[in-house]
C-alpha atoms as a PDB file:
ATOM      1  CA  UNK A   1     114.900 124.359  18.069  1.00  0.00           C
ATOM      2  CA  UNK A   2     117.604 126.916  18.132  1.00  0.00           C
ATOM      3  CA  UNK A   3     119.359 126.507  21.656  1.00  0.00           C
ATOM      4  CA  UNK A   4     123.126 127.186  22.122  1.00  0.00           C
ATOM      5  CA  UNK A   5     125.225 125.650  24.418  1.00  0.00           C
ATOM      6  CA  UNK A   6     125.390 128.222  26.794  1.00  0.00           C
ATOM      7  CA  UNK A   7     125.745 126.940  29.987  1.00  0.00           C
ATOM      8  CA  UNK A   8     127.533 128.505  33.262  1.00  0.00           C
ATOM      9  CA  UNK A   9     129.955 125.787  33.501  1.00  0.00           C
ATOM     10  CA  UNK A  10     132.003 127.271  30.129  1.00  0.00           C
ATOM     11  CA  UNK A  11     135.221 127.853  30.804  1.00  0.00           C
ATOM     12  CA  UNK A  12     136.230 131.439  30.548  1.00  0.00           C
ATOM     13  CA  UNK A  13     136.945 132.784  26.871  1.00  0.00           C
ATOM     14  CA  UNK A  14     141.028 133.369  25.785  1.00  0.00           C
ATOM     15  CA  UNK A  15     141.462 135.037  22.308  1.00  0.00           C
ATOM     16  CA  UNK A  16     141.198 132.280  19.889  1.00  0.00           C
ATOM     17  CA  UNK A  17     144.044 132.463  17.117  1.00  0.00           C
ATOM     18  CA  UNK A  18     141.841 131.980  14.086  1.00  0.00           C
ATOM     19  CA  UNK A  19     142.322 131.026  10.232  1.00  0.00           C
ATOM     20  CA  UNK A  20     139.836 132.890   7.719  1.00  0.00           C
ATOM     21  CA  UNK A  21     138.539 129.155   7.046  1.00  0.00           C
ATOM     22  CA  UNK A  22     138.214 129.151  11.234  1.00  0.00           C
ATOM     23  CA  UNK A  23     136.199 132.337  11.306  1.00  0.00           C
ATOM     24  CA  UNK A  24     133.843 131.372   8.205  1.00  0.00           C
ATOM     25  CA  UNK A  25     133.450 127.853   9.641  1.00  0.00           C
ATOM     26  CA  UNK A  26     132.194 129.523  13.218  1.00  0.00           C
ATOM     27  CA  UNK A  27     129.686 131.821  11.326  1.00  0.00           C
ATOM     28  CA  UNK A  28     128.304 128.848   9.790  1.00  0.00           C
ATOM     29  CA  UNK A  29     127.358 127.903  13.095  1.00  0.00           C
ATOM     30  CA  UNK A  30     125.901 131.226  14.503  1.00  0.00           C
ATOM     31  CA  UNK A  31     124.065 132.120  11.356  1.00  0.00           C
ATOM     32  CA  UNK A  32     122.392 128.261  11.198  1.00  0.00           C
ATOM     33  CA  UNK A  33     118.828 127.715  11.945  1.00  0.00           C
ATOM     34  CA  UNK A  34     119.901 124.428  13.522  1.00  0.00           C
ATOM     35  CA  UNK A  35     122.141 124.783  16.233  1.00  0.00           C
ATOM     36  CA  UNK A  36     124.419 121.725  15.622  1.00  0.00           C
ATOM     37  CA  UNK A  37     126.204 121.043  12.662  1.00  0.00           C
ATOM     38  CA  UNK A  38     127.784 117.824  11.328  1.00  0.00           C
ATOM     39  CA  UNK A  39     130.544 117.912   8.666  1.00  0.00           C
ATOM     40  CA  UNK A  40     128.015 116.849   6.088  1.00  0.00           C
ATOM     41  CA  UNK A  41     125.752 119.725   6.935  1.00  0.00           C
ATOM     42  CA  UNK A  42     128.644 122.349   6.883  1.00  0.00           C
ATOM     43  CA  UNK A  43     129.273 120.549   2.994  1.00  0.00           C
ATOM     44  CA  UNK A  44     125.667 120.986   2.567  1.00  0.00           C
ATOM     45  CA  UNK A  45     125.468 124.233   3.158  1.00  0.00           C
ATOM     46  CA  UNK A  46     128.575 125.185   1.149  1.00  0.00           C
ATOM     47  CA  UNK A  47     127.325 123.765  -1.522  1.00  0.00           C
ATOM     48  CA  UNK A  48     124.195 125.728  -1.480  1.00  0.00           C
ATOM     49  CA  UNK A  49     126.080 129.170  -0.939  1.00  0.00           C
ATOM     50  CA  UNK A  50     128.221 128.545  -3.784  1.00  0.00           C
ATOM     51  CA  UNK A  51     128.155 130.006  -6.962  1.00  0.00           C
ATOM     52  CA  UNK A  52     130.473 127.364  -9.163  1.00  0.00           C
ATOM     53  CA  UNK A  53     130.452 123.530  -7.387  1.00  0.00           C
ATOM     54  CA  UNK A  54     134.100 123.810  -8.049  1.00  0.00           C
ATOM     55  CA  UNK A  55     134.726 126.400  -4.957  1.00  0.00           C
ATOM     56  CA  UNK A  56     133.201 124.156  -2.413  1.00  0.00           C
ATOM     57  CA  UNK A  57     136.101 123.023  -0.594  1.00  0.00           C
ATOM     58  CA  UNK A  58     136.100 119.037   0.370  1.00  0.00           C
ATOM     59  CA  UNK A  59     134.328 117.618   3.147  1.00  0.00           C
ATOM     60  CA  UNK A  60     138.220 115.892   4.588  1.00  0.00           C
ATOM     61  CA  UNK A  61     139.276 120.284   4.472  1.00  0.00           C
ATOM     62  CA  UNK A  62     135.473 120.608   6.592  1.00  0.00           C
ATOM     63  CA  UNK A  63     136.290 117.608   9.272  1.00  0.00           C
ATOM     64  CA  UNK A  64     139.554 119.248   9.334  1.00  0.00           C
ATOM     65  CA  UNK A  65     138.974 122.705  10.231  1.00  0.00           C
ATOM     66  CA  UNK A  66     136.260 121.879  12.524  1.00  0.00           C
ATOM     67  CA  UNK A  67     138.660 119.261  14.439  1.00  0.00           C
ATOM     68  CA  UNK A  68     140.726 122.498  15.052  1.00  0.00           C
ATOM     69  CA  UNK A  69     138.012 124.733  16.518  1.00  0.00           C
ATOM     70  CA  UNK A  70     137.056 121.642  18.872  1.00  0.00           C
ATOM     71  CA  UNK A  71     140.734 121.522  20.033  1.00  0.00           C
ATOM     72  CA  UNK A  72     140.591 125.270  20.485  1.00  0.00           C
ATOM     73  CA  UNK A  73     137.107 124.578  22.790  1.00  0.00           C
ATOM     74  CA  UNK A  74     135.079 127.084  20.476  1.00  0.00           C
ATOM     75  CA  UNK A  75     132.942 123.909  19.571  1.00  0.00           C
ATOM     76  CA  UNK A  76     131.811 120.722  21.456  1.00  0.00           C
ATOM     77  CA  UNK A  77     130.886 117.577  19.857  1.00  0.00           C
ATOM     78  CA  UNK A  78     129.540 114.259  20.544  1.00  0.00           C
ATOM     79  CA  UNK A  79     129.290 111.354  18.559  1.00  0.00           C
ATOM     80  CA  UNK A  80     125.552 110.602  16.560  1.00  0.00           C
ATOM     81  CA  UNK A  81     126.695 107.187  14.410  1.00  0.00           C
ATOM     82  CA  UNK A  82     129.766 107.377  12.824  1.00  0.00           C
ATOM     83  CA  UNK A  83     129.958 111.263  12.494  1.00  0.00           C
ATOM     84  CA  UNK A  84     130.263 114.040  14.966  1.00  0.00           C
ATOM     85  CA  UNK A  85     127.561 116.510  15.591  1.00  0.00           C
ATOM     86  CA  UNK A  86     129.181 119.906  16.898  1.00  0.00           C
ATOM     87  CA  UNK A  87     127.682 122.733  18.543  1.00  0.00           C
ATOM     88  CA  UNK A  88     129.177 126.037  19.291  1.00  0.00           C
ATOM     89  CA  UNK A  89     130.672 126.862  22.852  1.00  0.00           C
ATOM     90  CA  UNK A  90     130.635 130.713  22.746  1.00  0.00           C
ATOM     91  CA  UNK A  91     128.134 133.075  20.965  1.00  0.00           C
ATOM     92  CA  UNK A  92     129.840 135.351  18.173  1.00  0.00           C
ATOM     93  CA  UNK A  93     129.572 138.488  21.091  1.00  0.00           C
ATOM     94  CA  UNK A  94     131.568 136.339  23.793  1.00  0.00           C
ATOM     95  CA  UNK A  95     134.210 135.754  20.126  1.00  0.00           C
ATOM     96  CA  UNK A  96     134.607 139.381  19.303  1.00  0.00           C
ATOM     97  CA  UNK A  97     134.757 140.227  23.110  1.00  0.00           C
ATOM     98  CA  UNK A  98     137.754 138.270  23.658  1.00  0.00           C
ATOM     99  CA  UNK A  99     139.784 139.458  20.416  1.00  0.00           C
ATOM    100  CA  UNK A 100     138.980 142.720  21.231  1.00  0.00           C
ATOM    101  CA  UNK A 101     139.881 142.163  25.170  1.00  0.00           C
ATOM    102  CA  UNK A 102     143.194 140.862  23.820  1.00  0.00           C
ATOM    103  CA  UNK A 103     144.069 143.862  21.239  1.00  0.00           C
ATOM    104  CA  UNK A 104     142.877 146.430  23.933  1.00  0.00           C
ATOM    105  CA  UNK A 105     146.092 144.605  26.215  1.00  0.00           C
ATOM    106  CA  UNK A 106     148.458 144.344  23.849  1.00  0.00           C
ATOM    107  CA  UNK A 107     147.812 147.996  22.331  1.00  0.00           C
ATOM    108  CA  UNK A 108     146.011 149.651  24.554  1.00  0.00           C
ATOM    109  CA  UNK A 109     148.637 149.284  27.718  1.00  0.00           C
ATOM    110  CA  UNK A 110     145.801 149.481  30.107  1.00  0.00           C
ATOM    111  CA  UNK A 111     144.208 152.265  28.221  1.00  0.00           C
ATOM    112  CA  UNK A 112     140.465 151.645  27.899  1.00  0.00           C
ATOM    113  CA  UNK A 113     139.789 155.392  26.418  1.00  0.00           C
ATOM    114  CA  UNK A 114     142.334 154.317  23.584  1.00  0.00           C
ATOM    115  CA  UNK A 115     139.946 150.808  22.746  1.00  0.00           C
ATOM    116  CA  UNK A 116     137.059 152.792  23.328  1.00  0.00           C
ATOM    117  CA  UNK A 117     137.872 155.411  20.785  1.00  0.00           C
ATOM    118  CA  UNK A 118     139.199 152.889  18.160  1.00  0.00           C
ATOM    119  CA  UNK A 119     135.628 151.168  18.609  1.00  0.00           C
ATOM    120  CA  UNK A 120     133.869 154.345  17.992  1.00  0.00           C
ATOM    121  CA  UNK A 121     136.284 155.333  14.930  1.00  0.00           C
ATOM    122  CA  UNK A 122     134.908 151.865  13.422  1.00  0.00           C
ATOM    123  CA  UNK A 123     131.519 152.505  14.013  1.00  0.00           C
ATOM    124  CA  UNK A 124     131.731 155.855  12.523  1.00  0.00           C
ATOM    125  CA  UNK A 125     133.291 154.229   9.782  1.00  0.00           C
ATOM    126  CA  UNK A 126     130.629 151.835   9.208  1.00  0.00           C
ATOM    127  CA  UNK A 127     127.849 154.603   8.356  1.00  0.00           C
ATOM    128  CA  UNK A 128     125.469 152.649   8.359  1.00  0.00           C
ATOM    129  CA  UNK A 129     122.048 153.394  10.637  1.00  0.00           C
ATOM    130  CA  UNK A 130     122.935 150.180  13.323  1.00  0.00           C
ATOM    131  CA  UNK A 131     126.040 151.798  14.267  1.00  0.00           C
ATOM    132  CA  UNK A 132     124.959 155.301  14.412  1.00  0.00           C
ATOM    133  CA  UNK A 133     122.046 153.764  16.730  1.00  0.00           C
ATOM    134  CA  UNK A 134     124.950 151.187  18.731  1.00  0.00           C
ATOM    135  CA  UNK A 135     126.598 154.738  18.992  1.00  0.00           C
ATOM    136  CA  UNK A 136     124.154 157.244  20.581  1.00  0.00           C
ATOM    137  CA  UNK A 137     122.630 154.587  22.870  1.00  0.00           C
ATOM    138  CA  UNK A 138     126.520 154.348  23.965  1.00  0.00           C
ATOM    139  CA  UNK A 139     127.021 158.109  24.066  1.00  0.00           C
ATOM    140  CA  UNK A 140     123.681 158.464  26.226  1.00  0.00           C
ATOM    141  CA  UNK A 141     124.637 155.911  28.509  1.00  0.00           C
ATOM    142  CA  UNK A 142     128.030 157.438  28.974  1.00  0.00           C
ATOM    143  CA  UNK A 143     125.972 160.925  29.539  1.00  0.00           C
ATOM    144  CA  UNK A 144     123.537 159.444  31.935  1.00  0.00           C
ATOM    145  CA  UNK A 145     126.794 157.524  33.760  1.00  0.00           C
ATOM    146  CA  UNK A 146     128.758 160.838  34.063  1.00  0.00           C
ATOM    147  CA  UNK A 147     125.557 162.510  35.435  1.00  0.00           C
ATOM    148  CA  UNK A 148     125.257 159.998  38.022  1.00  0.00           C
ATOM    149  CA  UNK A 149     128.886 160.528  39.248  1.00  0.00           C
ATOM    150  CA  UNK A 150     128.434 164.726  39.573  1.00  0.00           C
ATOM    151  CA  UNK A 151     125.424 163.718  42.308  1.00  0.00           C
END
């Protein structure tokens, strides 16, 4: 069964500082069938994705990193035994929606039209057939929005 915590009672989402180990560790989590993961299972899975045993970092590096995205609140745990079963907090949307609420604050200076073009420019970029899609479902809403207004 593939429920995420999700609940209303979440506290609301600040931009996570994040490590490259941080960010791989989380996608571990949204791209798992199961949706909690002990340290064991994050090892487990490692070890399966890697292509020499020898680049599967140790399961004290695993327990570590994942302490540190439970002290950040992007993952809630409880004990099962002697090990901690952890669960993800926030989907990888409600993630990327934060980082990209804080750049748009820091850069932007208020400036949605300068996020919202910096979005499309990486879409564009992308050229790939999901973000020309993402794109012209955005550009006909924005049509359809505009129309609405002139009424």
């Amino acid at each position: 069964m593939n429920i995420k915590n999700k609940t209303s009672a979440k506290p609301p989402l600040s931009a996570p500082v994040l490590g490259q180990r941080e960010i791989e560790t989380l996608g571990l989590f949204w791209r798992s069938q199961e949706s909690t993961l002990s340290a064991t299972d994050i090892l487990n899975i490692l070890k399966l994705q890697a292509k020499d045993p020898e680049d599967v970092i140790s399961i004290n590096t695993i327990q570590s990193t994942i302490e540190r995205l439970w002290k950040k609140r992007l993952l809630s745990r409880r004990k099962q035994g002697k090990a901690y079963i952890y669960t993800s907090v926030y989907s990888k949307q409600e993630v990327m929606s934060s980082l990209i609420a804080e750049i748009s604050d820091a850069l932007g200076e208020g400036d949605d039209t300068a996020i919202m073009s910096g979005i499309f420019t990486f879409l564009k970029s992308r050229n790939t057939n999901n973000q020309v899609d993402v794109l012209r479902a955005l550009e006909q809403e924005s049509t359809i929005n505009q129309s609405s207004l002139v009424k």
